[in-house]
Protein backbone atom coordinates (compact mmCIF):
# COMPACT_ATOMS: atom_id res chain seq x y z
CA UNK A 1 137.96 148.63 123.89
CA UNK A 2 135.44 145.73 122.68
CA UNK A 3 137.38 143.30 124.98
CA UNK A 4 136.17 145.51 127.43
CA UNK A 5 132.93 146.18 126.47
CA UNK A 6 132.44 142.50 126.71
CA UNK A 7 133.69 142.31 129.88
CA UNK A 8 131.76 144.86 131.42
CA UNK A 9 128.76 143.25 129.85
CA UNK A 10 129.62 140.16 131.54
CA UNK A 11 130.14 141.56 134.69
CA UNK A 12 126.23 143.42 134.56
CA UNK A 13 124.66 140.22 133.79
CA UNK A 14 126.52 137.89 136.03
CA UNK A 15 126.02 140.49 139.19
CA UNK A 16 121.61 140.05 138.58
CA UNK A 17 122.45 135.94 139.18
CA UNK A 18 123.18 134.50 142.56
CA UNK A 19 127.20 135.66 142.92
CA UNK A 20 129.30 133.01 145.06
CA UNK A 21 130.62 134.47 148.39
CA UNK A 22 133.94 132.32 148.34
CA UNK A 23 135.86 130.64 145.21
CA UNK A 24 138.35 128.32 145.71
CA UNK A 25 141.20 128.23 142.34
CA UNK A 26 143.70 125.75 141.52
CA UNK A 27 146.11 127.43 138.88
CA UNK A 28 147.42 124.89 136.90
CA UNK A 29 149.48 124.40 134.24
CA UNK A 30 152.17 127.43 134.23
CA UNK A 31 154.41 124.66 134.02
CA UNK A 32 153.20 122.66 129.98
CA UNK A 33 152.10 126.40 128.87
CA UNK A 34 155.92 127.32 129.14
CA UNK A 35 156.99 124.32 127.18
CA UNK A 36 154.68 123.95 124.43
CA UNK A 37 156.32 128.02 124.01
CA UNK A 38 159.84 126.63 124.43
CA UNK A 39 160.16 128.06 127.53
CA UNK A 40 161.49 127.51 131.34
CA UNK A 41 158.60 126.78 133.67
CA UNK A 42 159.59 129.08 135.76
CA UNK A 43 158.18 131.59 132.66
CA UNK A 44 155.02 130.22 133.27
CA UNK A 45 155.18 131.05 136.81
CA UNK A 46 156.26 134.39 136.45
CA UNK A 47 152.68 135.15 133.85
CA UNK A 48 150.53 133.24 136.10
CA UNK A 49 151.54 135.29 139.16
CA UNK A 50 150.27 138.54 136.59
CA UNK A 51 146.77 136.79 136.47
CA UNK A 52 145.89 137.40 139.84
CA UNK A 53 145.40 141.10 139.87
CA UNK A 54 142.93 140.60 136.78
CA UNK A 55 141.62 137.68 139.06
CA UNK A 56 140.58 140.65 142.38
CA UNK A 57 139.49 143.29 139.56
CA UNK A 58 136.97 141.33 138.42
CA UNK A 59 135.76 139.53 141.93
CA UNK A 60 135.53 142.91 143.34
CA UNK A 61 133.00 143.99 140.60
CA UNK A 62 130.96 141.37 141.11
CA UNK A 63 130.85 141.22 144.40
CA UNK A 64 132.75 138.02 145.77
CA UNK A 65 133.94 138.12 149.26
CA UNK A 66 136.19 135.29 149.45
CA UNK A 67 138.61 134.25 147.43
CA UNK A 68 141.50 131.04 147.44
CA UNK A 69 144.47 130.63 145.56
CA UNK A 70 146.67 127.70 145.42
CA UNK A 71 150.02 129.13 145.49
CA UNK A 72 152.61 126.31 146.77
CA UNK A 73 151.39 123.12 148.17
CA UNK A 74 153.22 120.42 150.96
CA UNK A 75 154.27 118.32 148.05
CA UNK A 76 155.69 121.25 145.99
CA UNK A 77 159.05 121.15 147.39
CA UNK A 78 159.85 117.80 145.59
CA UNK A 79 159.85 119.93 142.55
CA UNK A 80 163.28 120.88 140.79
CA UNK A 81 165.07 123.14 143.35
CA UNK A 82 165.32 125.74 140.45
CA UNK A 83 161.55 126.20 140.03
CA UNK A 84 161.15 126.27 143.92
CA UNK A 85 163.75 128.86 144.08
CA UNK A 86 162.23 130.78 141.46
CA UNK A 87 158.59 130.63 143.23
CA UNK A 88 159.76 131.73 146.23
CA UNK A 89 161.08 134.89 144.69
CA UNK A 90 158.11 135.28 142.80
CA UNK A 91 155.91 135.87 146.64
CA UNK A 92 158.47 138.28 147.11
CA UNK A 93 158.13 140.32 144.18
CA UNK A 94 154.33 139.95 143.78
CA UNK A 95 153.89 141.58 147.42
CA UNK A 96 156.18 144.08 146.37
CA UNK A 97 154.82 145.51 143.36
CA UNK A 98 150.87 144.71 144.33
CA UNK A 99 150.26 144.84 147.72
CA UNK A 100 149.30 148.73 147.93
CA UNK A 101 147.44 147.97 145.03
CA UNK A 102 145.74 145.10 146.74
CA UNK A 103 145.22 147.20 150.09
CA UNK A 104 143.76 150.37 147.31
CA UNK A 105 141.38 147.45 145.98
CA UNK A 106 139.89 146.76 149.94
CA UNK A 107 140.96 143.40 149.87
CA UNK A 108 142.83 142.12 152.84
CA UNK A 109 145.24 139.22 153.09
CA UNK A 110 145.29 135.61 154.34
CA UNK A 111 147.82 132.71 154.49
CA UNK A 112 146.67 129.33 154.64
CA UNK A 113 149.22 126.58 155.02
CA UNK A 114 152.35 126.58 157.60
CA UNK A 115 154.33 129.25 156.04
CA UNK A 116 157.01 129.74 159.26
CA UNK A 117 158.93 127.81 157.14
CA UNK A 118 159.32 129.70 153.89
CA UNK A 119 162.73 131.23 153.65
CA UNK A 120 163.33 134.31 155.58
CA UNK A 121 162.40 137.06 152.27
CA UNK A 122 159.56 135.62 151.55
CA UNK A 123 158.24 135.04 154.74
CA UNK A 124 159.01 138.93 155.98
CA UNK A 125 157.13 139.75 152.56
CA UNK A 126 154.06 137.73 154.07
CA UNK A 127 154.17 138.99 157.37
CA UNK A 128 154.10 142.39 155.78
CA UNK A 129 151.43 141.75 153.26
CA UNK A 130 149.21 140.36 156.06
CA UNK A 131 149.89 143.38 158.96
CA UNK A 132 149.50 146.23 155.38
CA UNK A 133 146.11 144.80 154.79
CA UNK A 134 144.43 143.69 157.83
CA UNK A 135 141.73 146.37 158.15
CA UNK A 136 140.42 146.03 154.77
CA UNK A 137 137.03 144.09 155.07
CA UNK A 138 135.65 144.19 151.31
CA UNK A 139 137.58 141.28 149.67
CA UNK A 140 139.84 138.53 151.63
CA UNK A 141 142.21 137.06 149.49
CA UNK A 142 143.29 133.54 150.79
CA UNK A 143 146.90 132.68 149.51
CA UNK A 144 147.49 128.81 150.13
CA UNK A 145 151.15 128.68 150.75
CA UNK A 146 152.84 125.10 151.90
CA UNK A 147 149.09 124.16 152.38
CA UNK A 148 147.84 120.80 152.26
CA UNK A 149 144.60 119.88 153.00
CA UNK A 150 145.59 116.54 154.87
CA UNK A 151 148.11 118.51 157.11
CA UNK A 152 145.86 120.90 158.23
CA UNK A 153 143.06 118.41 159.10
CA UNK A 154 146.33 116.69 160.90
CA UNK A 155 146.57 120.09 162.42
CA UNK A 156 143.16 120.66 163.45
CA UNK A 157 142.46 117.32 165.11
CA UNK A 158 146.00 117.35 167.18
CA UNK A 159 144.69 120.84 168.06
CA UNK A 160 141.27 119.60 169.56
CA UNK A 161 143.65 116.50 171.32
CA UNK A 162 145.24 119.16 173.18
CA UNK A 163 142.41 120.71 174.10
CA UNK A 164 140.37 117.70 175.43
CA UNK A 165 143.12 116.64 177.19
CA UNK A 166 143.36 120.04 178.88
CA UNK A 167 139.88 119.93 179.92
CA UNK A 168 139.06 122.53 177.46
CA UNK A 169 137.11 120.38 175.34
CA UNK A 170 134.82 117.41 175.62
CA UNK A 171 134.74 114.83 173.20
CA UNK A 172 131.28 114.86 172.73
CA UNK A 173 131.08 118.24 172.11
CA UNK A 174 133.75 117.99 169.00
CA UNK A 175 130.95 118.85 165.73
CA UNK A 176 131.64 119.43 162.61
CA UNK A 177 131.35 123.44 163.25
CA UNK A 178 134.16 122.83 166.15
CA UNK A 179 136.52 121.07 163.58
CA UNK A 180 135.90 124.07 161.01
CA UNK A 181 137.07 126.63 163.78
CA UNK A 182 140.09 124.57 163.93
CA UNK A 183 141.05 124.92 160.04
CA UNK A 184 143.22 127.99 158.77
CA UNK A 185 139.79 128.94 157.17
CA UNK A 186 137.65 129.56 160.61
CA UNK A 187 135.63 131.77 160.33
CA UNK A 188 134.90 132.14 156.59
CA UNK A 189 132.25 130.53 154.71
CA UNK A 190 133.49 127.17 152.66
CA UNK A 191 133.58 127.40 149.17
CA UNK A 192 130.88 127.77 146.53
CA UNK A 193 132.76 127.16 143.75
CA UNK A 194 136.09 125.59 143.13
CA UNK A 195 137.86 126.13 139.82
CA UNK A 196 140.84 124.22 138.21
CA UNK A 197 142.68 125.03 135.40
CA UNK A 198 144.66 122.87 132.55
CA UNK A 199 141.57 120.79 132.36
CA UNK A 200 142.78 118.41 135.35
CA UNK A 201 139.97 116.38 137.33
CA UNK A 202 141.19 116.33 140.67
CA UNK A 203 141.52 118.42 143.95
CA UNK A 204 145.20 117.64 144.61
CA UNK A 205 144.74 117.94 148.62
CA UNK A 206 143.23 121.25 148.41
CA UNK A 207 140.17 122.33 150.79
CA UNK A 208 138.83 118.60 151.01
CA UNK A 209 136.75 119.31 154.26
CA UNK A 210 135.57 122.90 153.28
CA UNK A 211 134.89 121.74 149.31
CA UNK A 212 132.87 118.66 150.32
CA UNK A 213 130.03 120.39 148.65
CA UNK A 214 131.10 122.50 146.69
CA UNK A 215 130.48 123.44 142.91
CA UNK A 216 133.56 122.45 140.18
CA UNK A 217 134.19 123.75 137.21
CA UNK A 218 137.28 122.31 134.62
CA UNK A 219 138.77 124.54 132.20
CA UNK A 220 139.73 122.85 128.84
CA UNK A 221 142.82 120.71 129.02
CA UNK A 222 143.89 123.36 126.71
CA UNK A 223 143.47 126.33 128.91
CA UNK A 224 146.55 126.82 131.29
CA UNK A 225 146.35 129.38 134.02
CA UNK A 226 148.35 132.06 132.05
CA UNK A 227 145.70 131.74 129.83
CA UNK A 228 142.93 132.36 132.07
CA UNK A 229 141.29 135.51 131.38
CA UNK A 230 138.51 137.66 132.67
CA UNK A 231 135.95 136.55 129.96
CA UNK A 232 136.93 132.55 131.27
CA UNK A 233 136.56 133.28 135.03
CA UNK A 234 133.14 135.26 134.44
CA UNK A 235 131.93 132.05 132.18
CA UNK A 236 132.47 129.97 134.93
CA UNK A 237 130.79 132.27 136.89
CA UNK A 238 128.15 132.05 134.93
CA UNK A 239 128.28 128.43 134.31
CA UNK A 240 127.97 128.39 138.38
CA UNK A 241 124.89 130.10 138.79
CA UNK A 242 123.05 127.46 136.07
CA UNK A 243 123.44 124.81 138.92
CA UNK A 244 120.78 123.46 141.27
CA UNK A 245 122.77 123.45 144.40
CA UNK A 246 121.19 120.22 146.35
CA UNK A 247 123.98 119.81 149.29
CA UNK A 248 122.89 116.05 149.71
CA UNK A 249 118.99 117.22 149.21
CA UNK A 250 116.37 116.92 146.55
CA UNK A 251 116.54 119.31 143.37
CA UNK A 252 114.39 122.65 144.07
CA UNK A 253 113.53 122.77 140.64
């Protein structure tokens, strides 16, 4: 009950700052917080996975409209074929035990990433989670899922070829607002805020055109995604709205 308490404190006094409309999160580390336990990594993924329905509560009740989760990236299938296996079955069974929940909550679903080529169960669990949520406007949740940020600016630009070469589009007419309606994110605001876990300094190929200027925040190296509570995502919340937001500009303060 005080945990709570302190959450719901949290939540009052980070909802009279400026609240981000979209946060991008890298959730790393399931992997090293199963082995420092003595434990498969694919026990890691399996917690991490629970996180995410703390993750909407809490978004919801402040108000943020958008948010991204790095579920799988490109360069994830190099990984043992075990753990691969394992997260594949993990889409499956999220979707299955949360997505009424999620479509209760208002929040509606998005893939971003070529996921026509996820194996037949999880990719009918997608298709379903998408279609079950589609008129729910309050909260989009943004699953990356074989995303990379490279292939999809690949994706884009062949996309905009075609089109100029069709007659469709003139060269000159290619902006930067044309190349974001070519991204898996058109039509949504780019990040404000882009959080990684398992204190790691890098983006790993994730939004690199919509998090050009956008806010980071690093958890401690010590903080793994299964570890990432309410009270951490509301600090960095908080840490967020501390920031003088220049976008290339002087300071306004």
């Amino acid at each position: 009950m005080a945990e709570d308490l302190s959450i719901q404190t949290m939540i009052s006094l980070v909802k009279q700052g400026k609240v981000p409309q979209h946060v991008a999160i890298i959730m790393d580390g399931n992997g090293r917080w199963a082995r420092m336990r003595g434990l498969a990594r694919t026990v890691g993924h399996k917690y991490g996975v629970e996180k995410l329905r703390d993750l909407l509560t809490v978004c919801k009740a402040i108000g943020i409209k958008y948010v991204t989760v790095y579920a799988f990236s490109t360069e994830n299938w190099s990984r043992p074929k075990e753990e691969v296996e394992t997260l594949m079955k993990l889409i499956v069974e999220f979707i299955n035990k949360e997505i009424d929940n999620i479509k209760n909550e208002g929040a509606r679903v998005h893939v971003l990433g070529d996921w026509s080529v996820l194996p037949t169960a999880s990719r009918d669990a997608v298709a379903y989670a998408i279609d079950h949520t589609k008129d729910n406007t309050e909260l989009h949740l943004n699953v990356a899922l074989n995303y990379g940020g490279r292939a999809e600016l690949v994706k884009a630009f062949k996309d905009m070829a075609a089109k100029v070469v069709a007659g469709e589009l003139a060269i000159d007419d290619i902006t930067e607002s044309v190349i974001a309606e070519h991204l898996y994110t058109a039509g949504m605001p780019d990040p404000d805020l882009v959080i990684r876990t398992a204190g790691e300094m890098r983006l790993s190929n994730f939004l690199p055109y919509q998090s050009a200027y956008a806010e980071l925040w690093i958890s401690p190296a010590n903080v793994f995604w299964p570890d990432f509570g309410k009270d951490v995502f509301l600090k960095a919340i908080m840490d967020y709205q501390k920031r003088d937001r220049r976008f290339g500009g002087l300071s306004s303060k």
